[in-house]
PDB file of N, CA and C in Angstrom:
ATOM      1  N   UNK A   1      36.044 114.698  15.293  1.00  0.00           N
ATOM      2  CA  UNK A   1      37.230 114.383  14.518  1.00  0.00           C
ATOM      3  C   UNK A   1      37.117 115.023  13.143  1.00  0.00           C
ATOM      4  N   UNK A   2      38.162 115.608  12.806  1.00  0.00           N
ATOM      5  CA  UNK A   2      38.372 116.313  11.338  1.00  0.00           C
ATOM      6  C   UNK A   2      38.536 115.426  10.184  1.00  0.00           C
ATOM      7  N   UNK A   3      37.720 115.725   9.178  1.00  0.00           N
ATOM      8  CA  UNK A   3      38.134 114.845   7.976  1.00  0.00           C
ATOM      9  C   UNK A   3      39.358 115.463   6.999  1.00  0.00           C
ATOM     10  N   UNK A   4      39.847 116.401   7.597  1.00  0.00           N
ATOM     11  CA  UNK A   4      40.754 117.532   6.788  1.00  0.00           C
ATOM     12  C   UNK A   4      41.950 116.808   7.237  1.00  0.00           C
ATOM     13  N   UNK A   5      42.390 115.820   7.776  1.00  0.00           N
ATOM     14  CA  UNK A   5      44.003 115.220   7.744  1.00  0.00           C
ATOM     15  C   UNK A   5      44.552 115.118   6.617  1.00  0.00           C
ATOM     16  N   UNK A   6      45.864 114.911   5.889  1.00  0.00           N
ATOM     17  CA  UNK A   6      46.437 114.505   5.291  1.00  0.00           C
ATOM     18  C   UNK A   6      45.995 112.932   5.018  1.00  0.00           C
ATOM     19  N   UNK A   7      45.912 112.625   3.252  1.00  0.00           N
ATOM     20  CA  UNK A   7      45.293 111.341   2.916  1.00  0.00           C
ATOM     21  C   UNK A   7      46.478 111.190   2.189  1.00  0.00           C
ATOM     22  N   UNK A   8      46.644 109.782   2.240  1.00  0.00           N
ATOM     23  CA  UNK A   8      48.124 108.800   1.108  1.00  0.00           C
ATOM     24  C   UNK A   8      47.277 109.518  -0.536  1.00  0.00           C
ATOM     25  N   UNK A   9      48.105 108.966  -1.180  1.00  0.00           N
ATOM     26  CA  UNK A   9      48.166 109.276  -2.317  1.00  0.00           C
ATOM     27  C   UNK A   9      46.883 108.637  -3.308  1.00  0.00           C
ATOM     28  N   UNK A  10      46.360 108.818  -4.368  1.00  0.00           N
ATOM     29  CA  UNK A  10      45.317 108.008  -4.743  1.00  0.00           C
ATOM     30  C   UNK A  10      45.811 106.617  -5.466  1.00  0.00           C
ATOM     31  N   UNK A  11      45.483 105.826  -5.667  1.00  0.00           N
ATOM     32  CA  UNK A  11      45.922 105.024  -6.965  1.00  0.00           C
ATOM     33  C   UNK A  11      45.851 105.707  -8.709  1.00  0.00           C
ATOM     34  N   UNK A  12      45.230 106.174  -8.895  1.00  0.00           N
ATOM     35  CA  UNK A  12      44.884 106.928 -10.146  1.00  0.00           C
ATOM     36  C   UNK A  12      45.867 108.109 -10.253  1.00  0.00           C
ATOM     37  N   UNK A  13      46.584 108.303  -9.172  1.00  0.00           N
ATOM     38  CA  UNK A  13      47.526 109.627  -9.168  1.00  0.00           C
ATOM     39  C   UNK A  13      48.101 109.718 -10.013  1.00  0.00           C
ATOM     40  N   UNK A  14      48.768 110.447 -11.229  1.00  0.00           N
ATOM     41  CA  UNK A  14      49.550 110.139 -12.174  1.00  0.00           C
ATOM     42  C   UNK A  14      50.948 111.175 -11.669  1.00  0.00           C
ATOM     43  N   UNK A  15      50.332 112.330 -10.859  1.00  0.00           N
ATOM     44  CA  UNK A  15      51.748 113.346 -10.916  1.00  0.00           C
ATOM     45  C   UNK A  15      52.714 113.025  -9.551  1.00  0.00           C
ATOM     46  N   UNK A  16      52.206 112.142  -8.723  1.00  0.00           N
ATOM     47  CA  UNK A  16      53.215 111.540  -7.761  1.00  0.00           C
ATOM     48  C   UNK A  16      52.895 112.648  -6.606  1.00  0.00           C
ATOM     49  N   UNK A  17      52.160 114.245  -6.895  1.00  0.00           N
ATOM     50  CA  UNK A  17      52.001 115.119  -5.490  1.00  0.00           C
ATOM     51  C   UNK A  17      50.241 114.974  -5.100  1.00  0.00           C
ATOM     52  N   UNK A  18      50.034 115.087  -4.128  1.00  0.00           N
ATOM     53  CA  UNK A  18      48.496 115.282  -3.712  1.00  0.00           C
ATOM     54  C   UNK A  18      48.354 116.362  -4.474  1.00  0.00           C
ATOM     55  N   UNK A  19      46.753 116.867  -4.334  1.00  0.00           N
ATOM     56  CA  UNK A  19      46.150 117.901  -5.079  1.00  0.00           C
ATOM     57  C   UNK A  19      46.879 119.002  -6.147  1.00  0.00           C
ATOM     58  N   UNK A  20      47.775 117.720  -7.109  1.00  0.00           N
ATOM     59  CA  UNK A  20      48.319 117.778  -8.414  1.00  0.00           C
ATOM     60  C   UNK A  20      47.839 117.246  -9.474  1.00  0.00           C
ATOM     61  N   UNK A  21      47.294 117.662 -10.409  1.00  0.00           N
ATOM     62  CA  UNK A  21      46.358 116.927 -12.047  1.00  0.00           C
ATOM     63  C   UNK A  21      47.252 117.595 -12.848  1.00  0.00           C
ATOM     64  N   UNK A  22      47.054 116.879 -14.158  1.00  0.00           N
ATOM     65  CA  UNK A  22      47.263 117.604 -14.953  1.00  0.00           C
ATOM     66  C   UNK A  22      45.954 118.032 -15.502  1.00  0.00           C
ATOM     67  N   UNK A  23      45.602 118.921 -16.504  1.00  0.00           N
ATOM     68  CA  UNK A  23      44.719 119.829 -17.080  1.00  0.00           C
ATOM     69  C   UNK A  23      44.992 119.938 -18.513  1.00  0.00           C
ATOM     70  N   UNK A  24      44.873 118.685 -19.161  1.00  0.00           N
ATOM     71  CA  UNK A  24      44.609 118.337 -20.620  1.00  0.00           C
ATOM     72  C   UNK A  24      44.826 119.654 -21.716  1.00  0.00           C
ATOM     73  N   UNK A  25      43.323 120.099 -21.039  1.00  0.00           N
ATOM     74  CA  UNK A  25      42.519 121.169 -22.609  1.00  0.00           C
ATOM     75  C   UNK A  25      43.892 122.368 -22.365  1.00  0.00           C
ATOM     76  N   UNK A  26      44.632 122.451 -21.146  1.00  0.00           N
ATOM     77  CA  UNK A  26      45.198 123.835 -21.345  1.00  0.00           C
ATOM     78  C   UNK A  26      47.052 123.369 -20.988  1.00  0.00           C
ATOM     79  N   UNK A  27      47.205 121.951 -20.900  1.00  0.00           N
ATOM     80  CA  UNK A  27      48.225 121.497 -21.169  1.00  0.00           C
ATOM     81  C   UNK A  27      49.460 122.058 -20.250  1.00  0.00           C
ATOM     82  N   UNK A  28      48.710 121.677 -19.090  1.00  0.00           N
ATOM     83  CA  UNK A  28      49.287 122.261 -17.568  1.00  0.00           C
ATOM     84  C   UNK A  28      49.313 121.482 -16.459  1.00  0.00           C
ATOM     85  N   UNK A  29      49.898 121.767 -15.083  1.00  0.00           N
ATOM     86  CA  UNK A  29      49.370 121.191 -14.534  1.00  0.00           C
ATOM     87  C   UNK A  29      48.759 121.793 -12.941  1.00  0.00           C
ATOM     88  N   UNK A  30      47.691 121.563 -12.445  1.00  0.00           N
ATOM     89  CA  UNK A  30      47.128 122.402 -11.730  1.00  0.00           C
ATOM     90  C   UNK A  30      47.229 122.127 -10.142  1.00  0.00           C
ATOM     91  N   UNK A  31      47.004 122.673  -9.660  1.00  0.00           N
ATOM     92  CA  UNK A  31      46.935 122.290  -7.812  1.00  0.00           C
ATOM     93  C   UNK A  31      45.614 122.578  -7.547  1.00  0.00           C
ATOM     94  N   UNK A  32      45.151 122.071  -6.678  1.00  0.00           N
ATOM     95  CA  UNK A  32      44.200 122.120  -6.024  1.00  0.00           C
ATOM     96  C   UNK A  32      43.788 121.538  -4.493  1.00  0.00           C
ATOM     97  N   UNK A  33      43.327 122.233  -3.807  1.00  0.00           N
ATOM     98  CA  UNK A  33      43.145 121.517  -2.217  1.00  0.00           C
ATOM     99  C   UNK A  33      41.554 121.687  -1.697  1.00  0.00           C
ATOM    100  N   UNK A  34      40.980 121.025  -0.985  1.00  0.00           N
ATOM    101  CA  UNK A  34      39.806 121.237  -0.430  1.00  0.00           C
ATOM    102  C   UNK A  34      40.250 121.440   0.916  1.00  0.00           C
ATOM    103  N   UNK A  35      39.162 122.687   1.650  1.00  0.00           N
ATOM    104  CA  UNK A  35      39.600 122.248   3.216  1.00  0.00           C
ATOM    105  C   UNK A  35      38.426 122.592   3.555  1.00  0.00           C
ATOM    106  N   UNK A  36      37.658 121.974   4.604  1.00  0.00           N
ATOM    107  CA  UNK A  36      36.198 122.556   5.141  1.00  0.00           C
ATOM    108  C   UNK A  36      35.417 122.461   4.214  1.00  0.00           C
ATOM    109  N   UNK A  37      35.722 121.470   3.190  1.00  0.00           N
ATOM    110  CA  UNK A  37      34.451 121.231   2.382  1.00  0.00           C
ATOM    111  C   UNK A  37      34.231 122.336   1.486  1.00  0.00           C
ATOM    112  N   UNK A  38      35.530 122.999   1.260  1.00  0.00           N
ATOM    113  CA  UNK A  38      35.499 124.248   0.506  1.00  0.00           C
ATOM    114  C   UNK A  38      36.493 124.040  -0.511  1.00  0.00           C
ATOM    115  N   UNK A  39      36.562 123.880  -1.943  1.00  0.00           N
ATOM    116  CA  UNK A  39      37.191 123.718  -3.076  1.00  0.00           C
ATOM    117  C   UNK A  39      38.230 125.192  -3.529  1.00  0.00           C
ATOM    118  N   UNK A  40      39.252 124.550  -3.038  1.00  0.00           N
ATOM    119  CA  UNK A  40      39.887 125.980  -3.949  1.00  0.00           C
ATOM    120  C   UNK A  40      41.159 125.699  -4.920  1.00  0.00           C
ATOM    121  N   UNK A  41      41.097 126.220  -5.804  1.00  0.00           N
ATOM    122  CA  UNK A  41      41.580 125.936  -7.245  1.00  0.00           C
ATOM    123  C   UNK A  41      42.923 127.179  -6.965  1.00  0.00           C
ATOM    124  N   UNK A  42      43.955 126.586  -7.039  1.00  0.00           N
ATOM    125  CA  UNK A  42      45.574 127.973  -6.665  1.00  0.00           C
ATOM    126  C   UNK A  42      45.947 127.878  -7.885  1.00  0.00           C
ATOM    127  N   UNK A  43      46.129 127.230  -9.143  1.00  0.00           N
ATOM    128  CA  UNK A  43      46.394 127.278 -10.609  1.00  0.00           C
ATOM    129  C   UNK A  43      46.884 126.394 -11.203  1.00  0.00           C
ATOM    130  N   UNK A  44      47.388 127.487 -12.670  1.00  0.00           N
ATOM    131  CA  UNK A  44      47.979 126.358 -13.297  1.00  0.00           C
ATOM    132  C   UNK A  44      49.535 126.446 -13.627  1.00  0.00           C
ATOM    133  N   UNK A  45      50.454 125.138 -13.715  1.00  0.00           N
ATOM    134  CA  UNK A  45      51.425 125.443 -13.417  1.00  0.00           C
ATOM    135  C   UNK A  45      52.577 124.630 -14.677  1.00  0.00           C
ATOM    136  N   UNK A  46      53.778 124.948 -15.008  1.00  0.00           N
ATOM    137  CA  UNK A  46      54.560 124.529 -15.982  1.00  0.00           C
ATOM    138  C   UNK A  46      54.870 122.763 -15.442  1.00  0.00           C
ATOM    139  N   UNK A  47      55.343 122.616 -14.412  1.00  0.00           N
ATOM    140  CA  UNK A  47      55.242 121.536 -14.089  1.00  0.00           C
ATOM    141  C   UNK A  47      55.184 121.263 -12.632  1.00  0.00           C
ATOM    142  N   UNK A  48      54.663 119.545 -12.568  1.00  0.00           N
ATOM    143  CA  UNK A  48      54.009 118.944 -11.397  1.00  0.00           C
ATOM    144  C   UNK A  48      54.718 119.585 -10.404  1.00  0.00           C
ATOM    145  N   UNK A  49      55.693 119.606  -9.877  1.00  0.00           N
ATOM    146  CA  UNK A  49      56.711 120.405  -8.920  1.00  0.00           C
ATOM    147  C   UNK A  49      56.186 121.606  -8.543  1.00  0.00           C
ATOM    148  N   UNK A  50      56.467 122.274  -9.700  1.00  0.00           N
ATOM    149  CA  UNK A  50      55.696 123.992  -9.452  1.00  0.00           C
ATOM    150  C   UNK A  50      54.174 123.908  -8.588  1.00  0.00           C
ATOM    151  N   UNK A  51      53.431 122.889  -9.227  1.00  0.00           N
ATOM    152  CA  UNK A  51      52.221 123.024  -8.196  1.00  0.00           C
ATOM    153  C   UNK A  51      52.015 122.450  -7.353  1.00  0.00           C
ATOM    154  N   UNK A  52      52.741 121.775  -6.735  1.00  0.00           N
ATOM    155  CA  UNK A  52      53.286 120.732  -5.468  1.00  0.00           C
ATOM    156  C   UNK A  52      53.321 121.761  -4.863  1.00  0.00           C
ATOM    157  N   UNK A  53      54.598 122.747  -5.527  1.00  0.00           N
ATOM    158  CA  UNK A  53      54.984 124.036  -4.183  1.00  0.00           C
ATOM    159  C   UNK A  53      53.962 124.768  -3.777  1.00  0.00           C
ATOM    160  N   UNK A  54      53.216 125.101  -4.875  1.00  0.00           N
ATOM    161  CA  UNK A  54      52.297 126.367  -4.745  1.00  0.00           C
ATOM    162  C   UNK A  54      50.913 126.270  -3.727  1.00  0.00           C
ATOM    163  N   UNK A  55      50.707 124.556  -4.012  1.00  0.00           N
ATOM    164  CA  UNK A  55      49.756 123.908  -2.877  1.00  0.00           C
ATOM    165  C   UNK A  55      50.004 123.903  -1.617  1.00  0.00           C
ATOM    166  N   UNK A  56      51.558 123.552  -1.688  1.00  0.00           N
ATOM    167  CA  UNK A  56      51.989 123.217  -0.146  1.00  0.00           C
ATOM    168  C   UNK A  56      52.175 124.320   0.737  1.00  0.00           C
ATOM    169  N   UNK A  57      52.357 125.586  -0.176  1.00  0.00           N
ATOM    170  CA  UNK A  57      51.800 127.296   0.645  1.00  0.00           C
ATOM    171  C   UNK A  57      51.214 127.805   1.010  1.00  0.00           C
ATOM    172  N   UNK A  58      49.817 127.133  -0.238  1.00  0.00           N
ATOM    173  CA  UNK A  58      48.813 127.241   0.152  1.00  0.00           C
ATOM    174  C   UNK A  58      48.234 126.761   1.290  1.00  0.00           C
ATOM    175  N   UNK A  59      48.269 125.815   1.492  1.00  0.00           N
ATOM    176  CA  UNK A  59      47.835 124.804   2.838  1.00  0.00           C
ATOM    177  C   UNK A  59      48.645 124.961   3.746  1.00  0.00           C
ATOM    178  N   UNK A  60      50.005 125.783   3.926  1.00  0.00           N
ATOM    179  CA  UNK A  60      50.360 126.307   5.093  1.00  0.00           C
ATOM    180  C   UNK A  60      49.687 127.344   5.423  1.00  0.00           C
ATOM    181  N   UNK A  61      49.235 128.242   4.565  1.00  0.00           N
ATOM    182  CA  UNK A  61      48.598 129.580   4.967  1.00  0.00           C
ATOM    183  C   UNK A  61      47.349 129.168   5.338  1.00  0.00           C
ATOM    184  N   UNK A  62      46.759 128.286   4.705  1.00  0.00           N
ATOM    185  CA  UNK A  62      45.010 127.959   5.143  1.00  0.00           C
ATOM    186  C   UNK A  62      45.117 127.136   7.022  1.00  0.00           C
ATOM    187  N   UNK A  63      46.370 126.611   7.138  1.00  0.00           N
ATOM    188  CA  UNK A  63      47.004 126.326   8.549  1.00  0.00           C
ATOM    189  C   UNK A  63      47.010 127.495   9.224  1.00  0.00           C
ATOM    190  N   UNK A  64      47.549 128.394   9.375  1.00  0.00           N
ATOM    191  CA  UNK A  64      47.924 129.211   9.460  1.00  0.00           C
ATOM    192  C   UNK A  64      46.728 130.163  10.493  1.00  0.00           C
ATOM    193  N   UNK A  65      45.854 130.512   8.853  1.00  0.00           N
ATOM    194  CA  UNK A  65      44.233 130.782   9.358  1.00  0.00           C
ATOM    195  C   UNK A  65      43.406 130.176  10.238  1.00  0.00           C
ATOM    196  N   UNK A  66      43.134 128.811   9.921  1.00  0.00           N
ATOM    197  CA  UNK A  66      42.703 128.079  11.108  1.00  0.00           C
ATOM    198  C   UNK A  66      43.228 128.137  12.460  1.00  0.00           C
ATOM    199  N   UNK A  67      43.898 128.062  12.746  1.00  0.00           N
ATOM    200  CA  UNK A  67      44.680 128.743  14.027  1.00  0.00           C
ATOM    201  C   UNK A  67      44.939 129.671  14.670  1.00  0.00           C
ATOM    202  N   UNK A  68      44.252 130.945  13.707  1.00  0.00           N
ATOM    203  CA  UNK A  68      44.520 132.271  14.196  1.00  0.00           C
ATOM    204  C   UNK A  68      45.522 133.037  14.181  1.00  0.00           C
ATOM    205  N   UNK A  69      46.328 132.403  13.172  1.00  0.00           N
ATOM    206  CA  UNK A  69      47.706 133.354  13.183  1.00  0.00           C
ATOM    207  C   UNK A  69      47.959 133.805  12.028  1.00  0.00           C
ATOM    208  N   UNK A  70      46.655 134.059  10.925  1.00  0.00           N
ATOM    209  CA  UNK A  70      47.159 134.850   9.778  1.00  0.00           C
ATOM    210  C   UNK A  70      47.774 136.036   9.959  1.00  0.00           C
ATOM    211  N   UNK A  71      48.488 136.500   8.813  1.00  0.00           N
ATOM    212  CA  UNK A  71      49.090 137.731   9.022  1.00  0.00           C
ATOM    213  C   UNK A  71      49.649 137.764   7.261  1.00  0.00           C
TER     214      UNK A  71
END
């Protein structure tokens, strides 16, 4: 069984998207996803939304790969 499913939201969440923070020192806000125990950082973004999207591309394409159908 995969530990890579989709998890609810944290309690501590403040931006309302998964692997959405904000980033204080540079007054942004960033995305980020783990998959396979592998950390990857997609950026930083004007707002929570913007990196909602940029994650949720991301993690289609990392779908994508896992499956064999990059392109």
């Amino acid at each position: 069984m995969s530990n890579d499913l989709p998890r609810g939201l944290n309690c501590n969440n403040t931006s309302g998207y998964p692997g959405v923070s904000f980033n204080p020192m540079r007054r942004r806000w960033q995305a980020q996803i783990t998959r396979h125990k592998i950390h990857h950082f997609i950026g930083l973004f004007k707002t929570a939304f913007e990196a909602s999207l940029a994650r949720n591309k991301f993690e289609k394409r990392l779908r994508r790969i896992d499956s064999g159908l990059a392109a």
